[in-house]
PDB file of N, CA and C in Angstrom:
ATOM      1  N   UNK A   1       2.231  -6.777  13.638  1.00  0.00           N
ATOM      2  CA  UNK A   1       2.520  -7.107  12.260  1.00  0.00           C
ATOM      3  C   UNK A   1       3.808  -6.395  11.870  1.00  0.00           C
ATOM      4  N   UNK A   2       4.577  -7.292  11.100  1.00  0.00           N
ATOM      5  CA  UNK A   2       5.976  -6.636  10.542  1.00  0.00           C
ATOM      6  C   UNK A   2       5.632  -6.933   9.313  1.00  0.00           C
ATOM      7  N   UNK A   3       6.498  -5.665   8.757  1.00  0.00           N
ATOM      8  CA  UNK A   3       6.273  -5.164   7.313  1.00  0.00           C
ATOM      9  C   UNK A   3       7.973  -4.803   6.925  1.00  0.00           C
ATOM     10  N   UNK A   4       8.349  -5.658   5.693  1.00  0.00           N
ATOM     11  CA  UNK A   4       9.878  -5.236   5.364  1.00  0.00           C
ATOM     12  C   UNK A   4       9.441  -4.207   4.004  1.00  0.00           C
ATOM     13  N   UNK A   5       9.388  -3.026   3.912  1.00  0.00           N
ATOM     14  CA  UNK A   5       9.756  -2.196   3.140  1.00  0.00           C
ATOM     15  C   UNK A   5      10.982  -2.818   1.867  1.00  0.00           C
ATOM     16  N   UNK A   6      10.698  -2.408   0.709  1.00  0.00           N
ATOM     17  CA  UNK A   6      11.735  -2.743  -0.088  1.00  0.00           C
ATOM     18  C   UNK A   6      12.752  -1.618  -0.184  1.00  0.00           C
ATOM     19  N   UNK A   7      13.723  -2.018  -0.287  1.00  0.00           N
ATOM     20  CA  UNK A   7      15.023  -1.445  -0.080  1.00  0.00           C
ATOM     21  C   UNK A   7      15.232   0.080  -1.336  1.00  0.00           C
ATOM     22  N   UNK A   8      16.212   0.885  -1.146  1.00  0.00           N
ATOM     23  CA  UNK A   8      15.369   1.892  -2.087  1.00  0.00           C
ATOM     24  C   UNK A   8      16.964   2.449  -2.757  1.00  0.00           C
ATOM     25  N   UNK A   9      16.961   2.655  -3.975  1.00  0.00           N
ATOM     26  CA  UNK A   9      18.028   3.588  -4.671  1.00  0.00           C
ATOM     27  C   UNK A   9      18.273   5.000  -4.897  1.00  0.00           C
ATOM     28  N   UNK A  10      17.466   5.567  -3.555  1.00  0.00           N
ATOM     29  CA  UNK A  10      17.464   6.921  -3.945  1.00  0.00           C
ATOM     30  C   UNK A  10      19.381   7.670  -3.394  1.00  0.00           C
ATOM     31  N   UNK A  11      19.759   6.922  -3.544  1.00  0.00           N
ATOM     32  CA  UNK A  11      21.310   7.749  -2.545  1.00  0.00           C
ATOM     33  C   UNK A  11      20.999   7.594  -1.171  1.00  0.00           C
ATOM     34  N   UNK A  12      21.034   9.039  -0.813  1.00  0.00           N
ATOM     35  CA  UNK A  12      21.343   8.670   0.497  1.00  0.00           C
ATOM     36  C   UNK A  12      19.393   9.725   1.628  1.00  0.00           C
ATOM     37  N   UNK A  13      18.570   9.024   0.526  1.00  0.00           N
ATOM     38  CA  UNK A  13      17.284   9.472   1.142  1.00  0.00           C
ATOM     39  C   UNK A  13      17.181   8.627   2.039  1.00  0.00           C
ATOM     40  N   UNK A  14      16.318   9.123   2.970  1.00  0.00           N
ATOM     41  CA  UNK A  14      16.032   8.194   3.969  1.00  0.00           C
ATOM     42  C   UNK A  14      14.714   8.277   4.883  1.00  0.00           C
ATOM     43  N   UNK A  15      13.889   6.996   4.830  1.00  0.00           N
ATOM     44  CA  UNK A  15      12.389   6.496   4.733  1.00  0.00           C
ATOM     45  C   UNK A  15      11.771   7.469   6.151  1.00  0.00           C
ATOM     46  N   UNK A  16      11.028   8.316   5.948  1.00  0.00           N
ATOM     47  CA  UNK A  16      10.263   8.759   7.203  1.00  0.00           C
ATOM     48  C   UNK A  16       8.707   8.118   7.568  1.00  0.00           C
ATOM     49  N   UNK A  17       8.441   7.656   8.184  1.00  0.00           N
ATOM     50  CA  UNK A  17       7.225   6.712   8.032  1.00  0.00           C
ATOM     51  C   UNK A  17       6.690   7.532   9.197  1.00  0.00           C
ATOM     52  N   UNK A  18       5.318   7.615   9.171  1.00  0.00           N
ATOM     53  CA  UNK A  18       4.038   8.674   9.844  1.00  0.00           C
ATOM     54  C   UNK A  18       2.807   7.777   9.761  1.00  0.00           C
ATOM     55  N   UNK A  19       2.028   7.891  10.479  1.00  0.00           N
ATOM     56  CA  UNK A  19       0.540   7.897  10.545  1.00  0.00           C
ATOM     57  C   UNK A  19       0.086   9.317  10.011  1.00  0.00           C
ATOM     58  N   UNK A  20      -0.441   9.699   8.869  1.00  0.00           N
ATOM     59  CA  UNK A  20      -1.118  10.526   8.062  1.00  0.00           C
ATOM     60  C   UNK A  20      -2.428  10.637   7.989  1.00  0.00           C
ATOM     61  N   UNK A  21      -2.986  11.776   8.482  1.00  0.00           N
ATOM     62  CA  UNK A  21      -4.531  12.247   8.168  1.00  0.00           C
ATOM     63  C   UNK A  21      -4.726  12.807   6.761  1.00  0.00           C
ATOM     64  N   UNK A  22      -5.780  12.421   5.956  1.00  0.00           N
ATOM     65  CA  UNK A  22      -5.547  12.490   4.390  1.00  0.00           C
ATOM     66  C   UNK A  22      -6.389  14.091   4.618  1.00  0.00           C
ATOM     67  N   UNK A  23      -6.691  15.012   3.592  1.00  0.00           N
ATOM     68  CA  UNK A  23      -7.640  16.088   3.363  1.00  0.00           C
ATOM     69  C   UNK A  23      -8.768  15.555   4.083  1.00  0.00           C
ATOM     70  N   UNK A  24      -9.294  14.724   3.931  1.00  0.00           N
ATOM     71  CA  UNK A  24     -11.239  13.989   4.409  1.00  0.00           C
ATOM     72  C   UNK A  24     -10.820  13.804   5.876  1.00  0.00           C
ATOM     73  N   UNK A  25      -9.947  13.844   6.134  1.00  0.00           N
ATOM     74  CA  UNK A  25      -9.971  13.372   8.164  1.00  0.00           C
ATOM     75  C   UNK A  25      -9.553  12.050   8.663  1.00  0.00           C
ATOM     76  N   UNK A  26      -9.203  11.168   7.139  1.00  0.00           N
ATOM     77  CA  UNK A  26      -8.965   9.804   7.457  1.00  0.00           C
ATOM     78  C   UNK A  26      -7.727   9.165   7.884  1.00  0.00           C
ATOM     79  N   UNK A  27      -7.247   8.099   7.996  1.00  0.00           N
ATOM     80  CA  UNK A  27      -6.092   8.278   8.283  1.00  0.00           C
ATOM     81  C   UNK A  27      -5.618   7.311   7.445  1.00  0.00           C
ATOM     82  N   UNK A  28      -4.026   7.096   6.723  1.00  0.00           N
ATOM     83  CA  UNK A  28      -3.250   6.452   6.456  1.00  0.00           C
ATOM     84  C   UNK A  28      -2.831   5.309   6.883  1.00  0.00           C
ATOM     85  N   UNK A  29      -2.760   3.897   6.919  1.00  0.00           N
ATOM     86  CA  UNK A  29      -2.169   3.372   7.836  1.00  0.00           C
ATOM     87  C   UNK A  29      -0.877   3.985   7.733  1.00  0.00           C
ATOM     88  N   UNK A  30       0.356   3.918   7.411  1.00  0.00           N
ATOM     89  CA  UNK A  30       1.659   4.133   7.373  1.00  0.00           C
ATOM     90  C   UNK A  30       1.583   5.293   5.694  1.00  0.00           C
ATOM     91  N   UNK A  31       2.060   6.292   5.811  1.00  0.00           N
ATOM     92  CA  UNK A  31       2.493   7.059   4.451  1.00  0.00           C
ATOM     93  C   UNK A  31       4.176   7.393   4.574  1.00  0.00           C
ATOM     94  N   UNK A  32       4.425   6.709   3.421  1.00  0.00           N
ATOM     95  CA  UNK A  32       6.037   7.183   3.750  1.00  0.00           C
ATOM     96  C   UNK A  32       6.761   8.368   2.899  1.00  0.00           C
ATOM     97  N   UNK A  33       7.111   9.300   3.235  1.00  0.00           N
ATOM     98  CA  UNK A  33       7.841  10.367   2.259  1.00  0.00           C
ATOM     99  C   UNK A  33       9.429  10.278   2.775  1.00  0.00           C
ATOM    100  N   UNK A  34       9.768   9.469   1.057  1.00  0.00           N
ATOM    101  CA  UNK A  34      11.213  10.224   1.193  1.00  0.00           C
ATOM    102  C   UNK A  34      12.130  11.355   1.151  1.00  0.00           C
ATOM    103  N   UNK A  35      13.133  12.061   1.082  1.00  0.00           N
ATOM    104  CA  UNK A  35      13.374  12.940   1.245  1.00  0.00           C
ATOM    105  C   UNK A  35      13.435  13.858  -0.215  1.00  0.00           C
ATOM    106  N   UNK A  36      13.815  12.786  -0.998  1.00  0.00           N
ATOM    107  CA  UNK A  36      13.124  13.671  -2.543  1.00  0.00           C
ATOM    108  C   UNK A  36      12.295  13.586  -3.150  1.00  0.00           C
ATOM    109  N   UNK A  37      11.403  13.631  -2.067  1.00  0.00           N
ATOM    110  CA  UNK A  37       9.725  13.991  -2.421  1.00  0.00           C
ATOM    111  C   UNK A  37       8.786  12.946  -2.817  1.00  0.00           C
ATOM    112  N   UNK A  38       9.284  11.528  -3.122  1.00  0.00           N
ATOM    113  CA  UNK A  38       8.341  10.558  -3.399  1.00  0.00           C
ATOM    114  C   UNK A  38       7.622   9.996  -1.942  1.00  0.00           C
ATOM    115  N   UNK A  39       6.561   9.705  -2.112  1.00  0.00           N
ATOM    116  CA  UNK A  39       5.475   9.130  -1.554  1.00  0.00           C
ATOM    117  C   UNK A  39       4.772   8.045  -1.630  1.00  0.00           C
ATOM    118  N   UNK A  40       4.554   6.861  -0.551  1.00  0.00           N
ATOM    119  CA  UNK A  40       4.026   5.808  -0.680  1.00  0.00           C
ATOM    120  C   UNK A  40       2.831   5.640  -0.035  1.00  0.00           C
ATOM    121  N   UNK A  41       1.748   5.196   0.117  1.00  0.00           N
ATOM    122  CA  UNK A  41       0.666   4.669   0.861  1.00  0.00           C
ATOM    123  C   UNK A  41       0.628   3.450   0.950  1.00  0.00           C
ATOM    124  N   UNK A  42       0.714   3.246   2.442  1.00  0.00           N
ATOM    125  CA  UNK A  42       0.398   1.751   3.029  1.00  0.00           C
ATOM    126  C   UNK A  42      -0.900   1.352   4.035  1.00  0.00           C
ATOM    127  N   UNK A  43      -1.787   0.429   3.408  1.00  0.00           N
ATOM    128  CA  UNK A  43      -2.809  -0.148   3.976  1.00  0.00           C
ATOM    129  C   UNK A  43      -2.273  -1.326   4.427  1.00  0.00           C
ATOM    130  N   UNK A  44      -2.776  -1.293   5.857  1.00  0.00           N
ATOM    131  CA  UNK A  44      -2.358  -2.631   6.440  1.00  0.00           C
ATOM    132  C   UNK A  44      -3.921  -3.542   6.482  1.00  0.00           C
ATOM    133  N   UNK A  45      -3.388  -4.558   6.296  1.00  0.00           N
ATOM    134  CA  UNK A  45      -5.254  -5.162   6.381  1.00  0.00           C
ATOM    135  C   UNK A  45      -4.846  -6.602   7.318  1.00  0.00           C
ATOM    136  N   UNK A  46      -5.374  -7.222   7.623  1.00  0.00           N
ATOM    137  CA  UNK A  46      -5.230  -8.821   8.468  1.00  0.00           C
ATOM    138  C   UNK A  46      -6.727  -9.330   8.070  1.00  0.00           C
ATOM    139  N   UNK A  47      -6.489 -10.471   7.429  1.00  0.00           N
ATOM    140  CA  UNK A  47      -8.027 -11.088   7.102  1.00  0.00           C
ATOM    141  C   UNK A  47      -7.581 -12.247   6.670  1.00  0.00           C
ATOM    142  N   UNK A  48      -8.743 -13.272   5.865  1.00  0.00           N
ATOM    143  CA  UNK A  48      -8.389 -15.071   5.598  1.00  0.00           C
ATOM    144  C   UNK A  48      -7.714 -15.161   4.801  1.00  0.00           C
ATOM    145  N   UNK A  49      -7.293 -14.154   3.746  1.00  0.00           N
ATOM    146  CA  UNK A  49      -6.893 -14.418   2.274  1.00  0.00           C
ATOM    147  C   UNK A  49      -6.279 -13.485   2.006  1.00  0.00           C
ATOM    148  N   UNK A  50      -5.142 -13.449   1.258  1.00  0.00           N
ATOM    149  CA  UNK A  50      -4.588 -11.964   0.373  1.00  0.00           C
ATOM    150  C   UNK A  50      -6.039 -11.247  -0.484  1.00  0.00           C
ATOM    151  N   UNK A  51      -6.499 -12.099  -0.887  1.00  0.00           N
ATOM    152  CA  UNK A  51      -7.831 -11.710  -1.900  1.00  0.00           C
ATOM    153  C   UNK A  51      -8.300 -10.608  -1.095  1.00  0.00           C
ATOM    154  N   UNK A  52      -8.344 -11.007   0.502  1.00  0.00           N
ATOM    155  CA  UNK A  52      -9.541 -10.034   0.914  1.00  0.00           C
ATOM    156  C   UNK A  52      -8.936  -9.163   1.766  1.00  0.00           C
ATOM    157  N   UNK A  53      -7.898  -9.183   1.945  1.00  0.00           N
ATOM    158  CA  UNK A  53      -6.863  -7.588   2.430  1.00  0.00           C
ATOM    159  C   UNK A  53      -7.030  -7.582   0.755  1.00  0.00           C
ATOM    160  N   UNK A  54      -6.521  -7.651  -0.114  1.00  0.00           N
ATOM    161  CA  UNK A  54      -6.697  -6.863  -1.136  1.00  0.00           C
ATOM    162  C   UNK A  54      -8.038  -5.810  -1.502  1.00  0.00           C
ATOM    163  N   UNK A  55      -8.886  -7.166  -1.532  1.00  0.00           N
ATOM    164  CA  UNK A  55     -10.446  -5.979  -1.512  1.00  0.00           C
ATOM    165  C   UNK A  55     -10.668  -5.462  -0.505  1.00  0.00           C
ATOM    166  N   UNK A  56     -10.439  -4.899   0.626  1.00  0.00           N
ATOM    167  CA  UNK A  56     -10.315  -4.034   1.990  1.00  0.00           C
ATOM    168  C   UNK A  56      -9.359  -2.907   1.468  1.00  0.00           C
ATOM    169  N   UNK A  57      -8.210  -3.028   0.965  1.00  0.00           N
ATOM    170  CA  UNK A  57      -7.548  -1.869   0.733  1.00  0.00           C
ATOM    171  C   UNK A  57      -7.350  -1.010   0.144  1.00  0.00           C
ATOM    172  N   UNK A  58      -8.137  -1.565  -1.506  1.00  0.00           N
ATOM    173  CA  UNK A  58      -7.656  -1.145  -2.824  1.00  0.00           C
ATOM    174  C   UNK A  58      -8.939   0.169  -2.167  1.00  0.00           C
ATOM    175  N   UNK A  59     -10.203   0.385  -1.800  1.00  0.00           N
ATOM    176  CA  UNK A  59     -10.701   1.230  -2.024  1.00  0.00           C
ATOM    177  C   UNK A  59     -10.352   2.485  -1.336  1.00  0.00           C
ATOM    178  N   UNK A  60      -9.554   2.118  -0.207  1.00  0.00           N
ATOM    179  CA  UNK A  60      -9.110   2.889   1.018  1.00  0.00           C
ATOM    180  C   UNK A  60      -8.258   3.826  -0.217  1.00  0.00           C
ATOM    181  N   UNK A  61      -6.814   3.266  -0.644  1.00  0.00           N
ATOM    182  CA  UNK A  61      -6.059   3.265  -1.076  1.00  0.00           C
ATOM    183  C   UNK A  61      -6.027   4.209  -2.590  1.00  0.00           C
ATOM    184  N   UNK A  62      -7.549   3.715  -3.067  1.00  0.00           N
ATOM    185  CA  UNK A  62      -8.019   4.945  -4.232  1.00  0.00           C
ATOM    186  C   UNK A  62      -8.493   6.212  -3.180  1.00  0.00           C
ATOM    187  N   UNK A  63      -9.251   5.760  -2.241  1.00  0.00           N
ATOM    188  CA  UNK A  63      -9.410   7.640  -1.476  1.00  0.00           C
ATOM    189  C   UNK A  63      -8.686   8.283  -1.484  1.00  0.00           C
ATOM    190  N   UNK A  64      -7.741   7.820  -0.801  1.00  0.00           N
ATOM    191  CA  UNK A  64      -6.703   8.941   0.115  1.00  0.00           C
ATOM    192  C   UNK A  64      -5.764   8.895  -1.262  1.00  0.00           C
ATOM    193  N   UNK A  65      -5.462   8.514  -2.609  1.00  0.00           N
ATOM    194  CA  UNK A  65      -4.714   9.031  -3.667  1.00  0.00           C
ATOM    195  C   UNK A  65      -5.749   9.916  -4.609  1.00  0.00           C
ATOM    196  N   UNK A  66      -6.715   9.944  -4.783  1.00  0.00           N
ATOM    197  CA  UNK A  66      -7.274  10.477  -5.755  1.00  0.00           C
ATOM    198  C   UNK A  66      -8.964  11.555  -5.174  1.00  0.00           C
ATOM    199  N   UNK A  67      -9.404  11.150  -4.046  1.00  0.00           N
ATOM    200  CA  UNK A  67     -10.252  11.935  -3.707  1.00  0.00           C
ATOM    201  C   UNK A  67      -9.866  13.663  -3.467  1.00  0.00           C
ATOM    202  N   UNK A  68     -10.724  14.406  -3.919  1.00  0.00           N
ATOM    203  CA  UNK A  68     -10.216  15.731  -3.140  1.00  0.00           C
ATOM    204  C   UNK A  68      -8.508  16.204  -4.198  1.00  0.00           C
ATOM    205  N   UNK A  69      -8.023  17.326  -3.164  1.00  0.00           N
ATOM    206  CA  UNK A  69      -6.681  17.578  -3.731  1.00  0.00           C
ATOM    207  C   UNK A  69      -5.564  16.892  -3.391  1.00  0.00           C
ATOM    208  N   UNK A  70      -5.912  15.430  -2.948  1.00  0.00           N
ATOM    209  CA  UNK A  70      -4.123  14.541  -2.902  1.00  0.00           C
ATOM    210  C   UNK A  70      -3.627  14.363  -3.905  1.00  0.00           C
ATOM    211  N   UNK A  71      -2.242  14.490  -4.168  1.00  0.00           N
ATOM    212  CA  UNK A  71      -1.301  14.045  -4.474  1.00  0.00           C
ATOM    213  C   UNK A  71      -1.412  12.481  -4.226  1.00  0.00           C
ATOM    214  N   UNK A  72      -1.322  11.779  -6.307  1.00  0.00           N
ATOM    215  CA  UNK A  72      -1.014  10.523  -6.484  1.00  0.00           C
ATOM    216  C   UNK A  72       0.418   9.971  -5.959  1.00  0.00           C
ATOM    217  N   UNK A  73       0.043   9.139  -4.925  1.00  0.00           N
ATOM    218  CA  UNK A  73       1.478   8.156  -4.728  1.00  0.00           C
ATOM    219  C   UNK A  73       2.396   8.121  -5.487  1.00  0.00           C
ATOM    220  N   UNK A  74       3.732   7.629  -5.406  1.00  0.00           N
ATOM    221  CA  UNK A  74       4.534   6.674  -6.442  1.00  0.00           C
ATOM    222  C   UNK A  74       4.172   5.928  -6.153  1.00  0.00           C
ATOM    223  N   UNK A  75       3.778   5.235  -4.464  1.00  0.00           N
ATOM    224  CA  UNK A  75       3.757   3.708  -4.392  1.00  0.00           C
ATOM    225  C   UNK A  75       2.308   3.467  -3.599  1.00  0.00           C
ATOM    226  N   UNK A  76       1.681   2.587  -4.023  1.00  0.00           N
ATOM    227  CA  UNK A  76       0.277   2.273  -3.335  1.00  0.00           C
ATOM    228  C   UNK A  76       0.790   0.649  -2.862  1.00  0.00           C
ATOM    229  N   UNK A  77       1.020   0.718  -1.380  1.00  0.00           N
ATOM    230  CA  UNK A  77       1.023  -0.676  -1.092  1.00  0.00           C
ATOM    231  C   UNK A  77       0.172  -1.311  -0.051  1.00  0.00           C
ATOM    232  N   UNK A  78      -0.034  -2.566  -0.250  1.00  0.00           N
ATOM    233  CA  UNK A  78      -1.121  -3.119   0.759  1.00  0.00           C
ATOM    234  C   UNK A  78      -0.381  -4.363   1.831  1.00  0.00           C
ATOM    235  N   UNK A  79      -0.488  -3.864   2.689  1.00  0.00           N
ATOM    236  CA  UNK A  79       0.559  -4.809   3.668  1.00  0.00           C
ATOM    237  C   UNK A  79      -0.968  -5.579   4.365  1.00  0.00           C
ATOM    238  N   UNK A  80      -0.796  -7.073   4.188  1.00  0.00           N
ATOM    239  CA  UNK A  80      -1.282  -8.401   4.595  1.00  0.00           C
ATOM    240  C   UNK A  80      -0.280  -9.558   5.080  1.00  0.00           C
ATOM    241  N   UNK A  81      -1.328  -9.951   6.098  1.00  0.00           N
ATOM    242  CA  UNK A  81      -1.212 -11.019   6.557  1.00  0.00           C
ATOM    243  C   UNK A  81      -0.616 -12.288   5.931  1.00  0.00           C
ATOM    244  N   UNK A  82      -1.241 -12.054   4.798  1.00  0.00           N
ATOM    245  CA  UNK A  82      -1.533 -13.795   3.912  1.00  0.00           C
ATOM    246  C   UNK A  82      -0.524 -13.859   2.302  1.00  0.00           C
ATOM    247  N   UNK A  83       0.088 -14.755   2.244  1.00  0.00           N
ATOM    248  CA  UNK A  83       0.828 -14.433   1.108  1.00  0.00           C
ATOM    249  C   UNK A  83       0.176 -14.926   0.258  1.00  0.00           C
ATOM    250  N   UNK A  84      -0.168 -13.688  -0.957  1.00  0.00           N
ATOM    251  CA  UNK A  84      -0.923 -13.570  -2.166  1.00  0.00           C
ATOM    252  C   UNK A  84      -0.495 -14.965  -3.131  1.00  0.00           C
ATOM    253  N   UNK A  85      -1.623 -15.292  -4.138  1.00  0.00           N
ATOM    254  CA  UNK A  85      -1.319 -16.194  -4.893  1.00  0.00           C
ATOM    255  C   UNK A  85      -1.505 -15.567  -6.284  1.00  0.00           C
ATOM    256  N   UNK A  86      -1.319 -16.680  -7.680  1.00  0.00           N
ATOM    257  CA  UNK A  86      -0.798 -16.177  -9.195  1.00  0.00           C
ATOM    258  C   UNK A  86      -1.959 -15.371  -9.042  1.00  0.00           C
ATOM    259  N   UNK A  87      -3.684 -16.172  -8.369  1.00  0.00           N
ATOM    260  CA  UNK A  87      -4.474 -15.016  -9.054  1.00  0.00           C
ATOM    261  C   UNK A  87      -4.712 -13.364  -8.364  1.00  0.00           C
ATOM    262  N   UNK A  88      -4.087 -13.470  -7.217  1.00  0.00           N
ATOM    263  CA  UNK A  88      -3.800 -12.373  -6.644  1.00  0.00           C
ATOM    264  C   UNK A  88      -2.569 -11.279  -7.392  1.00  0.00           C
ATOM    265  N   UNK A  89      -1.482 -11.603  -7.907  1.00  0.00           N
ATOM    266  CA  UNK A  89      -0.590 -10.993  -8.492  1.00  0.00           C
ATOM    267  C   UNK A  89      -1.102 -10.590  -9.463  1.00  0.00           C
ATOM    268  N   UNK A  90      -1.581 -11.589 -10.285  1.00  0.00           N
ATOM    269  CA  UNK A  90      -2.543 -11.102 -11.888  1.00  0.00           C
ATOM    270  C   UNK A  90      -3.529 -10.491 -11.607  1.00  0.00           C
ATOM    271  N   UNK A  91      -4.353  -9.965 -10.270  1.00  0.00           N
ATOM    272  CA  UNK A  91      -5.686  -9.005 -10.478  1.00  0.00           C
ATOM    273  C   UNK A  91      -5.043  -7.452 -10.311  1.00  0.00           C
ATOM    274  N   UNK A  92      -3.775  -7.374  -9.258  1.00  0.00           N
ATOM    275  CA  UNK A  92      -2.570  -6.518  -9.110  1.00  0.00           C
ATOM    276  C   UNK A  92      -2.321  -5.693 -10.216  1.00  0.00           C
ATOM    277  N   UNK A  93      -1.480  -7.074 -10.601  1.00  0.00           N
ATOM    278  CA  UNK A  93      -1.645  -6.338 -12.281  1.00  0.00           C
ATOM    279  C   UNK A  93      -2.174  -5.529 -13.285  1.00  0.00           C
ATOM    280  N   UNK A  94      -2.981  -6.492 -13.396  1.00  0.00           N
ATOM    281  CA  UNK A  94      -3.922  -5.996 -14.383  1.00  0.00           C
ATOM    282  C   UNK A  94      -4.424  -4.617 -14.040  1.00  0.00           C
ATOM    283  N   UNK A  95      -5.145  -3.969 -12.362  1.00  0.00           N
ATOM    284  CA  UNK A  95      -5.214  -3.464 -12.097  1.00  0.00           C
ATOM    285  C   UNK A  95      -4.703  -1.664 -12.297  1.00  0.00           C
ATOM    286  N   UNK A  96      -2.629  -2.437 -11.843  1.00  0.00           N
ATOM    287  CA  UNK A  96      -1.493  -1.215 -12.613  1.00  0.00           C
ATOM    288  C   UNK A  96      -1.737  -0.969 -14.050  1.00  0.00           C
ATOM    289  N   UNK A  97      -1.504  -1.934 -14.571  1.00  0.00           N
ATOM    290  CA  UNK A  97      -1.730  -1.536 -16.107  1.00  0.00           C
ATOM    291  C   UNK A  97      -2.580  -1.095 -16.925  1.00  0.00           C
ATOM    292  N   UNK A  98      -3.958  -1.459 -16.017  1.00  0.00           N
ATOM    293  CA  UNK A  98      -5.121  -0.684 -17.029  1.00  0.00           C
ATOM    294  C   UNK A  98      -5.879   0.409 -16.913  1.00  0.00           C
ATOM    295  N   UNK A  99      -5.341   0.988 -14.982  1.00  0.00           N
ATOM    296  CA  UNK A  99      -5.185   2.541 -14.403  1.00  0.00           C
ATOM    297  C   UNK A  99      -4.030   3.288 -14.626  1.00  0.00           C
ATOM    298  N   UNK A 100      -3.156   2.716 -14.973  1.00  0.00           N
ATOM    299  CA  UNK A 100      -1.637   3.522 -14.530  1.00  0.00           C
ATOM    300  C   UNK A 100      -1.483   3.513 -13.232  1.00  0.00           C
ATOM    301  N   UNK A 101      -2.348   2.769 -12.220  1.00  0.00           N
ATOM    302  CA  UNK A 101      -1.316   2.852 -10.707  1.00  0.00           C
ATOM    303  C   UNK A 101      -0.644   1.684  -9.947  1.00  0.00           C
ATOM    304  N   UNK A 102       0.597   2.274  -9.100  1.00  0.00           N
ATOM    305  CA  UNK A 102       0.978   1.057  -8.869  1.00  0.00           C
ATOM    306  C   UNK A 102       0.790   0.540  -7.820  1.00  0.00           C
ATOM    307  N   UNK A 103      -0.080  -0.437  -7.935  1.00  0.00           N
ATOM    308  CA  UNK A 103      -0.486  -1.177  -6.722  1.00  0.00           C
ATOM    309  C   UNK A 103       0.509  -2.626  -6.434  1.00  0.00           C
ATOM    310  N   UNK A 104       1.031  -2.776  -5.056  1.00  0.00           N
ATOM    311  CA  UNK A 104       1.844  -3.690  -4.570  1.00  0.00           C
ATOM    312  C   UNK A 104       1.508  -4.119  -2.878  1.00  0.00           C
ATOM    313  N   UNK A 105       1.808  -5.639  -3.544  1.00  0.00           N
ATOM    314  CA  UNK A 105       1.518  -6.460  -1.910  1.00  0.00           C
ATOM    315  C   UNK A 105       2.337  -6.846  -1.597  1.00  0.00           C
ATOM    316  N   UNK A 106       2.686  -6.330  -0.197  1.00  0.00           N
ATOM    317  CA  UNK A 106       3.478  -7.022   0.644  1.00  0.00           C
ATOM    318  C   UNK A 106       3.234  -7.999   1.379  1.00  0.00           C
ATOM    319  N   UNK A 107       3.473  -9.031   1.808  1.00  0.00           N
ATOM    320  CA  UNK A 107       3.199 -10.405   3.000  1.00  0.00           C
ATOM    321  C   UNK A 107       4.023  -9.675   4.711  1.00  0.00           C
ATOM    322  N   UNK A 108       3.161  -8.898   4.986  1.00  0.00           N
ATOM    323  CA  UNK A 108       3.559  -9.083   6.559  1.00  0.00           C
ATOM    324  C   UNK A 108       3.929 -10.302   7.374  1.00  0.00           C
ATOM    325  N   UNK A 109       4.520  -9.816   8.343  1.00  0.00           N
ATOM    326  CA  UNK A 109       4.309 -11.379   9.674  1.00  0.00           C
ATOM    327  C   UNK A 109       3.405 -11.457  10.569  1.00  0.00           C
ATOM    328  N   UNK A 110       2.645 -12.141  10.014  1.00  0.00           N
ATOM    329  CA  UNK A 110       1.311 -12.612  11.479  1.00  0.00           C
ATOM    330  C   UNK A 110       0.669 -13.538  10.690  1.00  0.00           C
ATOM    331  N   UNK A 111       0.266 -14.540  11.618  1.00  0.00           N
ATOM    332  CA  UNK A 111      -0.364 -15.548  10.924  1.00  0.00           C
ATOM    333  C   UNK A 111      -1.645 -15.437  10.026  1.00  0.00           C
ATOM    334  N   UNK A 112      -1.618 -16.260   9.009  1.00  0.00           N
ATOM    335  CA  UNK A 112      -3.157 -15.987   8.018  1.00  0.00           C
ATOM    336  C   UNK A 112      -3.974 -16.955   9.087  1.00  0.00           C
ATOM    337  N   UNK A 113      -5.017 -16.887   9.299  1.00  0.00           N
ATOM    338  CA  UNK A 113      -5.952 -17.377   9.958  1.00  0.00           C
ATOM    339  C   UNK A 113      -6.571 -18.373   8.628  1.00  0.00           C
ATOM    340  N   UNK A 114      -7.055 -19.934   9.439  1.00  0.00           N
ATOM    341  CA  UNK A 114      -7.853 -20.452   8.183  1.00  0.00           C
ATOM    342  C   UNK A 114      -9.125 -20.796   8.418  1.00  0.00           C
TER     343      UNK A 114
END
């Protein structure tokens, strides 16, 4: 699976990407820290639907930001297979706005299975 990262304005930081064990023993799929200190979490999921990498990740994705003593993300992203639809963007949404976090889907490359 390929995953394009969105492009970033920090100057001249530059993306270190790791496999991360959280406090609990779990692991990260991809956590990225840039060099001035912001932090992303990436769940990779492969399943029939964006819907359901979405519901596979979002809970992962609340652990490893909020269980225990982690440090909240800047970026919570969920890298899938399947490119999300309006009602996928709008549950996203709604989601950011009525936690304060920011949750974002990316469309990897590999086929959605039907």
């Amino acid at each position: 699976m390929e995953l394009k990262l969105p492009a970033q304005s920090t100057g001249n930081s530059r993306l270190k990407y790791a496999v991360a064990l959280t406090r609990m023993g779990t692991v990260i799929d991809i956590h990225v820290r840039l060099s001035c200190g912001e932090q992303w979490y990436v769940e990779c999921k492969v399943d029939k639907s964006a819907r359901e990498c979405i519901r596979r990740a979002i809970g992962q994705l609340l652990e490893y930001s909020l269980y225990g003593e982690s440090d909240l993300p800047k970026r919570m992203m969920i890298a899938g297979n399947c490119v999300p639809n309006s009602n996928d963007h709008t549950y996203l949404s709604r989601l950011s706005s009525s936690y304060g976090l920011n949750f974002e889907y990316r469309t990897a490359h590999s086929p959605c299975p039907h």
